[in-house]
C-alpha atoms as a PDB file:
ATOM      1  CA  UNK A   1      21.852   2.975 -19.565  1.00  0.00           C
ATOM      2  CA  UNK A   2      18.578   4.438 -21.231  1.00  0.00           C
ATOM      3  CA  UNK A   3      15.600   5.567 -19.733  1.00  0.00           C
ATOM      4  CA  UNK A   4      13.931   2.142 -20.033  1.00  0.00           C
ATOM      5  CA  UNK A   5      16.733  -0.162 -19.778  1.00  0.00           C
ATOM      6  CA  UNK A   6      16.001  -0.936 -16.562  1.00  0.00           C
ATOM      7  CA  UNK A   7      11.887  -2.561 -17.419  1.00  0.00           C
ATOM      8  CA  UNK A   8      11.409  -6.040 -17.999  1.00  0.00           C
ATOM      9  CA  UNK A   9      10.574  -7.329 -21.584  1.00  0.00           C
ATOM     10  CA  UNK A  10       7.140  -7.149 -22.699  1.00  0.00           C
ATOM     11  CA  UNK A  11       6.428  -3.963 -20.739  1.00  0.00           C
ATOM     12  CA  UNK A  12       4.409  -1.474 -23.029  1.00  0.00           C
ATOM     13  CA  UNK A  13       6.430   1.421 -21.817  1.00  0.00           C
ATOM     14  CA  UNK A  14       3.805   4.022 -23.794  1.00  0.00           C
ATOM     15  CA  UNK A  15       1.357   3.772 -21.207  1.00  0.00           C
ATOM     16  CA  UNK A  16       1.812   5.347 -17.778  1.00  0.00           C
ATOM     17  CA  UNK A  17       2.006   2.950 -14.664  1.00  0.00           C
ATOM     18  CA  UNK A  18       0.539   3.558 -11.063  1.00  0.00           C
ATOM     19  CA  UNK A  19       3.114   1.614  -9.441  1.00  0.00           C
ATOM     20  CA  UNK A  20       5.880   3.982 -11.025  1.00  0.00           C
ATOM     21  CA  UNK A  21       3.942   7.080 -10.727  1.00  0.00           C
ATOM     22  CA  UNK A  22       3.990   6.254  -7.588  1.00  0.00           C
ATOM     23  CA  UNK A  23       7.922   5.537  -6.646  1.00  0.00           C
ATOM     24  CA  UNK A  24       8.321   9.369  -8.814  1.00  0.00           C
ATOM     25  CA  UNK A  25       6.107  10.933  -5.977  1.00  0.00           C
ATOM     26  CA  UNK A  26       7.894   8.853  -3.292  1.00  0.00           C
ATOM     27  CA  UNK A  27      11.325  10.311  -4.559  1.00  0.00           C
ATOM     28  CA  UNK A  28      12.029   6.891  -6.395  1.00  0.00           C
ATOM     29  CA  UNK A  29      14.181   6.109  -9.858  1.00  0.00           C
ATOM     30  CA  UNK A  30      12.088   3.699 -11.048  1.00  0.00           C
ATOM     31  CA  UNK A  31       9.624   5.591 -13.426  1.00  0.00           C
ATOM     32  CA  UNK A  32       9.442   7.029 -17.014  1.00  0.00           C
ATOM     33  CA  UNK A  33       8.671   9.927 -19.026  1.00  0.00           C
ATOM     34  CA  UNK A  34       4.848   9.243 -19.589  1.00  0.00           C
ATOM     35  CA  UNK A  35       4.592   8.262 -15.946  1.00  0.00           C
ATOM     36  CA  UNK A  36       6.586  11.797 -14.942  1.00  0.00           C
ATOM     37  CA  UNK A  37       4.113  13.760 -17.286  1.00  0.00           C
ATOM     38  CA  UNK A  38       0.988  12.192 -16.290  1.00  0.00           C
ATOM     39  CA  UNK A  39       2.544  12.567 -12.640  1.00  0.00           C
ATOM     40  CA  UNK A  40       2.890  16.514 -13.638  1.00  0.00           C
ATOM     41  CA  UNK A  41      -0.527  16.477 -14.980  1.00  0.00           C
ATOM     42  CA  UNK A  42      -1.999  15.043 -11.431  1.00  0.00           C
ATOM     43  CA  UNK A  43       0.031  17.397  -9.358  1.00  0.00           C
ATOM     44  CA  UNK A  44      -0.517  20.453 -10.794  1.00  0.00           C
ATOM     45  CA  UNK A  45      -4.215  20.269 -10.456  1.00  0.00           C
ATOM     46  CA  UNK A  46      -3.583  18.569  -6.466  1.00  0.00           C
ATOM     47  CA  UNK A  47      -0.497  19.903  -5.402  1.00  0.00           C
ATOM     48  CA  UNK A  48      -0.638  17.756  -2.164  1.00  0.00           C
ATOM     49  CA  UNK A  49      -0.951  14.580  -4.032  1.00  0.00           C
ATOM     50  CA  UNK A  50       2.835  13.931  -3.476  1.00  0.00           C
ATOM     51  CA  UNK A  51       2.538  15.036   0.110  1.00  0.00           C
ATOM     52  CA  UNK A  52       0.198  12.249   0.825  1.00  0.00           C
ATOM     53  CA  UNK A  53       1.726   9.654  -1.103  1.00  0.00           C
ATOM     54  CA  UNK A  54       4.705  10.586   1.137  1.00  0.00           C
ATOM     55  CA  UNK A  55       2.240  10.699   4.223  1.00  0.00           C
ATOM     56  CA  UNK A  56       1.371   7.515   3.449  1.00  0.00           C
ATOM     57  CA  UNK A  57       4.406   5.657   3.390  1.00  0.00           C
ATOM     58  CA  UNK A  58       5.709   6.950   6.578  1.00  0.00           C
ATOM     59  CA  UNK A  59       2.385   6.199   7.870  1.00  0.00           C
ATOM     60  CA  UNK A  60       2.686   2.407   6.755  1.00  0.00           C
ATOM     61  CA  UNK A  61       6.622   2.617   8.630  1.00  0.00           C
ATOM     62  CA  UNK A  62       4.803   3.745  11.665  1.00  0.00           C
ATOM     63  CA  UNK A  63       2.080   1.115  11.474  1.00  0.00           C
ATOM     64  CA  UNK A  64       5.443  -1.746  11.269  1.00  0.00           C
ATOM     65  CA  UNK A  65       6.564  -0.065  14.672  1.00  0.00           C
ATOM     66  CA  UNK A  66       4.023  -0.687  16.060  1.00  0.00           C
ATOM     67  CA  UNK A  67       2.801  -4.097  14.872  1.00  0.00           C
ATOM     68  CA  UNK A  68       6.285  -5.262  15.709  1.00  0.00           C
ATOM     69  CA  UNK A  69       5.644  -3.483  19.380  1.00  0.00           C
ATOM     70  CA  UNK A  70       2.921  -5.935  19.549  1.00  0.00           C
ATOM     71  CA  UNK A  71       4.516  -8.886  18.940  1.00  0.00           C
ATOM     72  CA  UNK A  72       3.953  -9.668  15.358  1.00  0.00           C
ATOM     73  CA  UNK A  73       6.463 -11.147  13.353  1.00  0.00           C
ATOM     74  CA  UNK A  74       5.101 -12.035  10.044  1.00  0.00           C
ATOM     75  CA  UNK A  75       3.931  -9.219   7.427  1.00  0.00           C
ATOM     76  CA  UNK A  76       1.685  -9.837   4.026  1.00  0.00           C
ATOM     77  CA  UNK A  77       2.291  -6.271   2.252  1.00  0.00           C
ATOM     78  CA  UNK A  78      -0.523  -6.634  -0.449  1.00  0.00           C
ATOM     79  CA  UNK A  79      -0.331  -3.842  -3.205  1.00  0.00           C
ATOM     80  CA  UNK A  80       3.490  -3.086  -2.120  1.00  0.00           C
ATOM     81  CA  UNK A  81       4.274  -1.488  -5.698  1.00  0.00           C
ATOM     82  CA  UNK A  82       7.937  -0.860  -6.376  1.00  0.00           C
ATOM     83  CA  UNK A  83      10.422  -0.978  -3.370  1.00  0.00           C
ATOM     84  CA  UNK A  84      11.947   2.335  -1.951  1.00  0.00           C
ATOM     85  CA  UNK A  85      13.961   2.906   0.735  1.00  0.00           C
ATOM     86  CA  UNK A  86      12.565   2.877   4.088  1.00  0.00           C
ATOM     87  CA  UNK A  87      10.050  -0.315   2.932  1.00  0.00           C
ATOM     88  CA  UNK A  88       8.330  -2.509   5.638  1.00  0.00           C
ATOM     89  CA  UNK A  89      11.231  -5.378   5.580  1.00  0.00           C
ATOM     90  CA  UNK A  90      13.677  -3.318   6.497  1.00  0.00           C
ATOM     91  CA  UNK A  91      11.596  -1.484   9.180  1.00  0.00           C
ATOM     92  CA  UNK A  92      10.363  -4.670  10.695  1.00  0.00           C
ATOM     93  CA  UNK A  93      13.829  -7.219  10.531  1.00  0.00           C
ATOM     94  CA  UNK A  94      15.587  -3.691  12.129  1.00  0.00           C
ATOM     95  CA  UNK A  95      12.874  -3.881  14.544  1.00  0.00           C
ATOM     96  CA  UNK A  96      12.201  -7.520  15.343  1.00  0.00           C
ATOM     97  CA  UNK A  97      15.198  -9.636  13.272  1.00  0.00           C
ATOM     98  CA  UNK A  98      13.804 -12.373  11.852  1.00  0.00           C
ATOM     99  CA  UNK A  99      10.741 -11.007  10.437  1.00  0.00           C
ATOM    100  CA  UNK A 100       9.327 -12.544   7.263  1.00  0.00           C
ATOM    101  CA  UNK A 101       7.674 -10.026   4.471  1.00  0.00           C
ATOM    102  CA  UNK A 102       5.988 -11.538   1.439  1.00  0.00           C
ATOM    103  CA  UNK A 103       5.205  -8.292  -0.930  1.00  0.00           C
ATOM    104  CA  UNK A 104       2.459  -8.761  -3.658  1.00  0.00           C
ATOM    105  CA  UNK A 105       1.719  -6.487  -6.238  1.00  0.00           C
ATOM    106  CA  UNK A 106      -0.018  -7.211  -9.857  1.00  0.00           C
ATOM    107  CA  UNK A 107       2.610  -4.497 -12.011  1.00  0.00           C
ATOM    108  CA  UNK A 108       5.310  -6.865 -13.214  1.00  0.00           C
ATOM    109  CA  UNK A 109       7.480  -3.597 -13.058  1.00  0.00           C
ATOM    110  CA  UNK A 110       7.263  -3.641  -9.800  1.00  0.00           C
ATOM    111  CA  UNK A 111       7.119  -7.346  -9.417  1.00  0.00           C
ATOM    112  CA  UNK A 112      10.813  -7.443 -11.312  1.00  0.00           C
ATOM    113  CA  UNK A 113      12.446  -4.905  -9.685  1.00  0.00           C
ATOM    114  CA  UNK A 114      11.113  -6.397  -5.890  1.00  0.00           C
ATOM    115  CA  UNK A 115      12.854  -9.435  -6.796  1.00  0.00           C
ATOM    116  CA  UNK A 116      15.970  -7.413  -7.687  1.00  0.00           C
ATOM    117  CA  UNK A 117      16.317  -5.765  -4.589  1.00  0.00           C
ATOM    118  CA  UNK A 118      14.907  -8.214  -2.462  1.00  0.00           C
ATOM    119  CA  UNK A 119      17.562 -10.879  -3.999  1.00  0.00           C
ATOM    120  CA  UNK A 120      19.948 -12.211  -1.026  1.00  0.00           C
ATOM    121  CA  UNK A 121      17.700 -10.536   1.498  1.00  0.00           C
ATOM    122  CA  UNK A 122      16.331 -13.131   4.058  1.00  0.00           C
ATOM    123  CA  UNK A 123      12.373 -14.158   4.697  1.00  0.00           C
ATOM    124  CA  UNK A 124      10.978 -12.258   2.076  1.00  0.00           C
ATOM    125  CA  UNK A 125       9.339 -13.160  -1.391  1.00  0.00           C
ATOM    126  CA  UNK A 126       7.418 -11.193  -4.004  1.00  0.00           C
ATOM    127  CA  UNK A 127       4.253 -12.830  -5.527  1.00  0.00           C
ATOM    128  CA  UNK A 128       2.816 -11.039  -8.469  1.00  0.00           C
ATOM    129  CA  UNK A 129      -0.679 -11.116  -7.730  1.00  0.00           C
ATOM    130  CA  UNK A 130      -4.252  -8.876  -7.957  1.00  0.00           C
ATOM    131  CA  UNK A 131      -5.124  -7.819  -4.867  1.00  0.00           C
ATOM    132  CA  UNK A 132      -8.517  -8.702  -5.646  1.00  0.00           C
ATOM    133  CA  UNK A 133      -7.387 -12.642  -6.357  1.00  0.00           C
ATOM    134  CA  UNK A 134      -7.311 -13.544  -2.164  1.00  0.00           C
ATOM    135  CA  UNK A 135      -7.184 -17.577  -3.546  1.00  0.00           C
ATOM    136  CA  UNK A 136      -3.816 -17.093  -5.623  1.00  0.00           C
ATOM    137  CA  UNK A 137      -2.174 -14.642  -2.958  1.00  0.00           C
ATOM    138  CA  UNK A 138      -3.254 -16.946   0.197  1.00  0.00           C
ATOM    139  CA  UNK A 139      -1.984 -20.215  -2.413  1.00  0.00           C
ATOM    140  CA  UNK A 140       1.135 -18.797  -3.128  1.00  0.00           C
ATOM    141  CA  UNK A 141       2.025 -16.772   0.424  1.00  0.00           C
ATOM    142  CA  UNK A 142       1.802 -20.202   1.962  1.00  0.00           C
ATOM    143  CA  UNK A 143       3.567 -21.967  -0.519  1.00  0.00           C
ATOM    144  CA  UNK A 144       6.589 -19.800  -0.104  1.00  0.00           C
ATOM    145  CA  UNK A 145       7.058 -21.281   3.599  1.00  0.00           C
ATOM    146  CA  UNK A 146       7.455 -17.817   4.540  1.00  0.00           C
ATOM    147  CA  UNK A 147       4.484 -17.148   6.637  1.00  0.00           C
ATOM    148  CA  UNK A 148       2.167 -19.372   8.600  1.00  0.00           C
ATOM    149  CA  UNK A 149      -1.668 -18.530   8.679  1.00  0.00           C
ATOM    150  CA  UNK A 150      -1.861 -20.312  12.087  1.00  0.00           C
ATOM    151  CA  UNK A 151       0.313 -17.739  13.715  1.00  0.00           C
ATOM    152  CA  UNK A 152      -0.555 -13.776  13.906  1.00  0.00           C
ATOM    153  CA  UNK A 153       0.270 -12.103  10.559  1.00  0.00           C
ATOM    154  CA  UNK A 154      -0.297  -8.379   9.611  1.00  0.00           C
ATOM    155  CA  UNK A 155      -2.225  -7.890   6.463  1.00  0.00           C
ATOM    156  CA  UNK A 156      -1.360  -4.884   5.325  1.00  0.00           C
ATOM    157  CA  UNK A 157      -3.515  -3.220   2.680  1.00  0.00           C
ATOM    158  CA  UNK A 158      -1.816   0.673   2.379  1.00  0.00           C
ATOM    159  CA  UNK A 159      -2.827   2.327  -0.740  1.00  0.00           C
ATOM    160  CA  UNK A 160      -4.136  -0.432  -2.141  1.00  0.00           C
ATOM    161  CA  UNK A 161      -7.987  -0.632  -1.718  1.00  0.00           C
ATOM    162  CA  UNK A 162      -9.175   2.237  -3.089  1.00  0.00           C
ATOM    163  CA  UNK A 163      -8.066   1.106  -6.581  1.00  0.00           C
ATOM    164  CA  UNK A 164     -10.429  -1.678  -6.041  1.00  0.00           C
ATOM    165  CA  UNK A 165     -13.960  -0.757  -7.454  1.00  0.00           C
ATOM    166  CA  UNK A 166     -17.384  -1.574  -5.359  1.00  0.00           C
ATOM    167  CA  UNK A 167     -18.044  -3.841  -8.168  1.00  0.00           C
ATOM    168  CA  UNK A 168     -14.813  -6.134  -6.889  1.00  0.00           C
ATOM    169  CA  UNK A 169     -16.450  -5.980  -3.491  1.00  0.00           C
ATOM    170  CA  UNK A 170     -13.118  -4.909  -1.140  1.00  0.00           C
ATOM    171  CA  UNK A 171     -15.369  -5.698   1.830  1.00  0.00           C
ATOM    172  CA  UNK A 172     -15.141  -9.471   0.778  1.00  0.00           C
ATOM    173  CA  UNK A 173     -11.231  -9.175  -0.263  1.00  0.00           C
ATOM    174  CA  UNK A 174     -10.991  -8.014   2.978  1.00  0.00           C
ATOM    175  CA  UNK A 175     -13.088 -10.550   4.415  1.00  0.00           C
ATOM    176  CA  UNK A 176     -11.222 -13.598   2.704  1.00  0.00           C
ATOM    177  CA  UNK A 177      -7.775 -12.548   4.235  1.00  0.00           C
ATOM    178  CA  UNK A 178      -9.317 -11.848   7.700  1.00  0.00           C
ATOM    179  CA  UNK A 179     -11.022 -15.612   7.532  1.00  0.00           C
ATOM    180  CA  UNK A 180      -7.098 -16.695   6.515  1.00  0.00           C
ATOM    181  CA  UNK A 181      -5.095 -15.255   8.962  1.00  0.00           C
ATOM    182  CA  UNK A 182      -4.847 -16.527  12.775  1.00  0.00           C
ATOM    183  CA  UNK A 183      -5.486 -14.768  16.305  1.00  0.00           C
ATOM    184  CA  UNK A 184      -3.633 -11.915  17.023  1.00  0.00           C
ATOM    185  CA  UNK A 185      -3.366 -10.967  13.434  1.00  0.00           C
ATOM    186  CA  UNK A 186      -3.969  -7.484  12.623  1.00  0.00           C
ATOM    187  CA  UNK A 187      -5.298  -5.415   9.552  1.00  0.00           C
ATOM    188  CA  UNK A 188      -3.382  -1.866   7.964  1.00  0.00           C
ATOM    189  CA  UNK A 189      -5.080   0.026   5.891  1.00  0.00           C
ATOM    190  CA  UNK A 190      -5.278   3.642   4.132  1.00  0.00           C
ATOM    191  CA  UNK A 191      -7.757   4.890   1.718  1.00  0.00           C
ATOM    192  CA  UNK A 192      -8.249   8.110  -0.410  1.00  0.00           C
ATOM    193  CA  UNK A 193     -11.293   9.621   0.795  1.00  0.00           C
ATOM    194  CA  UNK A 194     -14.210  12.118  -0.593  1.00  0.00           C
ATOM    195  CA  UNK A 195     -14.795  13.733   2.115  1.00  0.00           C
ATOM    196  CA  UNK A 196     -14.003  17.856   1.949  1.00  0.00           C
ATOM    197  CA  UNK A 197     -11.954  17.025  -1.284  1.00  0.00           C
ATOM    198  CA  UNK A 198     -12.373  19.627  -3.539  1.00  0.00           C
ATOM    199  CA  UNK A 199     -13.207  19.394  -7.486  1.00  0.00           C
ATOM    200  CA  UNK A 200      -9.655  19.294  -8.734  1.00  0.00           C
ATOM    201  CA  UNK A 201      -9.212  16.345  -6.467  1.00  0.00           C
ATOM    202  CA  UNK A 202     -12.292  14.548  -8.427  1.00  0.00           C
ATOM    203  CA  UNK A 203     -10.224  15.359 -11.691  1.00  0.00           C
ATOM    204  CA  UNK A 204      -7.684  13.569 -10.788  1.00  0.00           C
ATOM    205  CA  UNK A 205      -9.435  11.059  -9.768  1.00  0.00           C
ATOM    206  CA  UNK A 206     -10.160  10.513 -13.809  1.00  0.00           C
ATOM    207  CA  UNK A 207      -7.149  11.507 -14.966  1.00  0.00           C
ATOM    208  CA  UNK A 208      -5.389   8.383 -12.322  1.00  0.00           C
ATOM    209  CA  UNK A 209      -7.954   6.367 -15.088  1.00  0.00           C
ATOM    210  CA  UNK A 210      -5.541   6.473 -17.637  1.00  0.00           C
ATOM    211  CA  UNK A 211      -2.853   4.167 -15.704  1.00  0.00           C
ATOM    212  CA  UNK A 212      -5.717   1.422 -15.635  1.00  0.00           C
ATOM    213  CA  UNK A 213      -6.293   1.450 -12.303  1.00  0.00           C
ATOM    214  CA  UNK A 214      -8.586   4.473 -11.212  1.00  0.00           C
ATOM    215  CA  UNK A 215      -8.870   5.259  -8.039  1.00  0.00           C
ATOM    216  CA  UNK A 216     -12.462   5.195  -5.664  1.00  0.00           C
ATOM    217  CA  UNK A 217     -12.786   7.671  -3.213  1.00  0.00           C
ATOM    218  CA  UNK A 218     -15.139   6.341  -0.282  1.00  0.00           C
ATOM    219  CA  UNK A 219     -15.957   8.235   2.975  1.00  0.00           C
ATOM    220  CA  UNK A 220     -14.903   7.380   6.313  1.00  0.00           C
ATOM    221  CA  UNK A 221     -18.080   5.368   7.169  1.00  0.00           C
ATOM    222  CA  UNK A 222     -17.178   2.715   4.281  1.00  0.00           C
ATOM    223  CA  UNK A 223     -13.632   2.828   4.756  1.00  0.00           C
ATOM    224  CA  UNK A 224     -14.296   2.212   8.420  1.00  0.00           C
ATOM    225  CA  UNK A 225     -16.416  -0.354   7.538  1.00  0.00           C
ATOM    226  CA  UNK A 226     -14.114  -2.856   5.416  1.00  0.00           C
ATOM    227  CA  UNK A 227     -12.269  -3.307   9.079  1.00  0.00           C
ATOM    228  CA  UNK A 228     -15.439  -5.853   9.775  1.00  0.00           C
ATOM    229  CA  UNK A 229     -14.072  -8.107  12.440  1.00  0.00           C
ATOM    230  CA  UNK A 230     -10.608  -5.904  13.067  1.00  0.00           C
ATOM    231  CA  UNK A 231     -11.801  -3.529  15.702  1.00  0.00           C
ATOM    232  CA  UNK A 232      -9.743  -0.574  15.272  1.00  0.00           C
ATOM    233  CA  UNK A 233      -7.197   0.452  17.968  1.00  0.00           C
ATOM    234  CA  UNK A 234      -6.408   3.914  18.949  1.00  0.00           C
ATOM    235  CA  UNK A 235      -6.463   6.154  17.432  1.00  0.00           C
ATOM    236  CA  UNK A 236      -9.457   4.664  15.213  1.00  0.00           C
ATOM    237  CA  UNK A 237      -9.287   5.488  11.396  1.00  0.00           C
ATOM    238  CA  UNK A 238      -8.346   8.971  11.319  1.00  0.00           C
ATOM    239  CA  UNK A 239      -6.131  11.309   8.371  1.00  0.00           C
ATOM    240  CA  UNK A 240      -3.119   9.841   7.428  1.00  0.00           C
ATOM    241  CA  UNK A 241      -0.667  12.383   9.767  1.00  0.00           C
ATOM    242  CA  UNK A 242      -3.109  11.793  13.138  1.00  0.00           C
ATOM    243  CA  UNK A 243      -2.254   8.101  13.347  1.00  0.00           C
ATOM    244  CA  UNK A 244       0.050   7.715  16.381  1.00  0.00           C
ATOM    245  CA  UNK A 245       2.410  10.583  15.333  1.00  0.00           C
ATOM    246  CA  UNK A 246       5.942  10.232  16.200  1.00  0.00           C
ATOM    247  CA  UNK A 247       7.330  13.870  18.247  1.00  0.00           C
ATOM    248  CA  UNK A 248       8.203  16.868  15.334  1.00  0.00           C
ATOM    249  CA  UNK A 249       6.334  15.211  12.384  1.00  0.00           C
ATOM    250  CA  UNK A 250       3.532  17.607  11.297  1.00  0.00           C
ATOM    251  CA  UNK A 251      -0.391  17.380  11.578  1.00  0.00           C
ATOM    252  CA  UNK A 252      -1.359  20.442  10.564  1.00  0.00           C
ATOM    253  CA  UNK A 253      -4.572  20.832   8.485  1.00  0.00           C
ATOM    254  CA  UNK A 254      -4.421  16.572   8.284  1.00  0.00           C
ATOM    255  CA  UNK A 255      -7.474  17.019   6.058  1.00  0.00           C
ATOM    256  CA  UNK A 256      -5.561  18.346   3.267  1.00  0.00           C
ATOM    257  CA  UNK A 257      -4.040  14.937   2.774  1.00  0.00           C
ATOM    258  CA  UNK A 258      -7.175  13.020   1.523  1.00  0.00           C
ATOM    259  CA  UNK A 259      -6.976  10.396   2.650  1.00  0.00           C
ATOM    260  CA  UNK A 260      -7.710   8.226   5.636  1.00  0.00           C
ATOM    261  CA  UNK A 261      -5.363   5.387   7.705  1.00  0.00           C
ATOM    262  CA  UNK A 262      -6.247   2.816  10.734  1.00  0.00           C
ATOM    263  CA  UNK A 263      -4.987  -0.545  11.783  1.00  0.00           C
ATOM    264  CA  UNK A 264      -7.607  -3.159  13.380  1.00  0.00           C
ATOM    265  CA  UNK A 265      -6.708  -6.175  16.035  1.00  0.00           C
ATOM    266  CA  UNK A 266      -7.943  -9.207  15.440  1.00  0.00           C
END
């Protein structure tokens, strides 16, 4: 097999992708050359970039403990980019069997290769969807019979939001899933952040440009804000490793990571 066997037709494989830049940080197979070099390019000017990718997914597993804790059942992972091990099914069916996970995600890359891995595995789905198109992602979550708005669902929005720009207006993507979803539903998310970043971190902000989807780095006060009707639990929306650690996993210097995390209660 080549380098690109593995892609879907149609994929222009000249231009680097965030979903698979992404799965090469997390420790993933599913990338390519430009996305490894433009990966290179990113970490050698933030050499924690990978650190808080990886932050962030265990992050997101803790978040499934713990919404599974509470009693949900039903999981919306919006922005869910290209499967690794360790994803939010297979924490939340080992913790609560039975759990249903729809996974949306606008790269067909990562659309394809969901629907590869996910084949044969029960109550889940893969839409391919912008996160920024609520309408299609409510239409076609409840069309798969997977997950009922009338019940408490966890929208989870890890990673995802800060590739949406102020002129998208995340506070009303937000708000369109919160008026969707049911009592008892709760809201996950984790943003990059400004704050104390140095100016290599701003660089990469423009050099993440070049996969199409920059990212926006917002302080905690409007990160904080897009939880609008989710009042935060404890520990509030705080850097990525201070969110409920689990004992022996580090939070030393948590600013370093860059990025913020908090889950809200409906």
């Amino acid at each position: 097999m080549t380098d690109t066997d593995w892609v879907p037709a149609g994929i222009d494989t000249s231009r680097p992708s965030t979903a698979r830049v992404y799965d090469y940080f997390l420790g993933g197979t599913h990338h390519l050359p430009v996305d490894r070099e433009l990966a290179g390019q990113i970490e050698a000017m933030t050499p924690d970039i990978g650190e808080t990718m990886r932050a962030n997914r265990v992050f997101l597993r803790r978040a499934v403990r713990f919404l599974t804790g509470a009693g949900v059942r039903q999981f919306l992972d919006i922005g869910s980019g290209i499967p690794t091990a360790g994803n939010v099914h297979e924490i939340a069916q080992a913790e609560a069997p039975g759990s249903a996970v729809v996974y949306v995600d606008v790269d067909p890359v990562a659309v394809e290769h969901s629907r590869a891995i996910l084949a044969g595995v029960e109550r889940t789905g893969v839409i391919c969807a912008d996160a920024r198109d609520t309408g299609l992602i409510l239409t076609e979550t409840a069309r798969s019979g997977l997950i009922d708005f009338g019940r408490p669902v966890a929208v989870l929005l890890a990673g995802v939001l800060h590739f949406v720009p102020d002129a998208d207006d995340p506070a009303g993507l937000v708000g369109a899933l919160r008026d969707a979803v049911g009592p008892g539903s709760f809201l996950v998310i984790s943003h990059a952040t400004s704050d104390g970043q140095p100016p290599e971190v701003l660089e990469a902000q423009r050099l993440s440009a070049r996969t199409g989807t920059g990212i926006v780095l917002r302080p905690h006060a409007e990160i904080a804000a897009l939880f609008e009707g989710f009042p935060l639990v404890e520990p509030g929306l705080v850097h990525l490793p201070l969110w409920r650690p689990e004992p022996g996993e580090p939070v030393e210097n948590p600013e370093r990571y860059g990025a913020y995390a908090g889950v809200g209660a409906a």
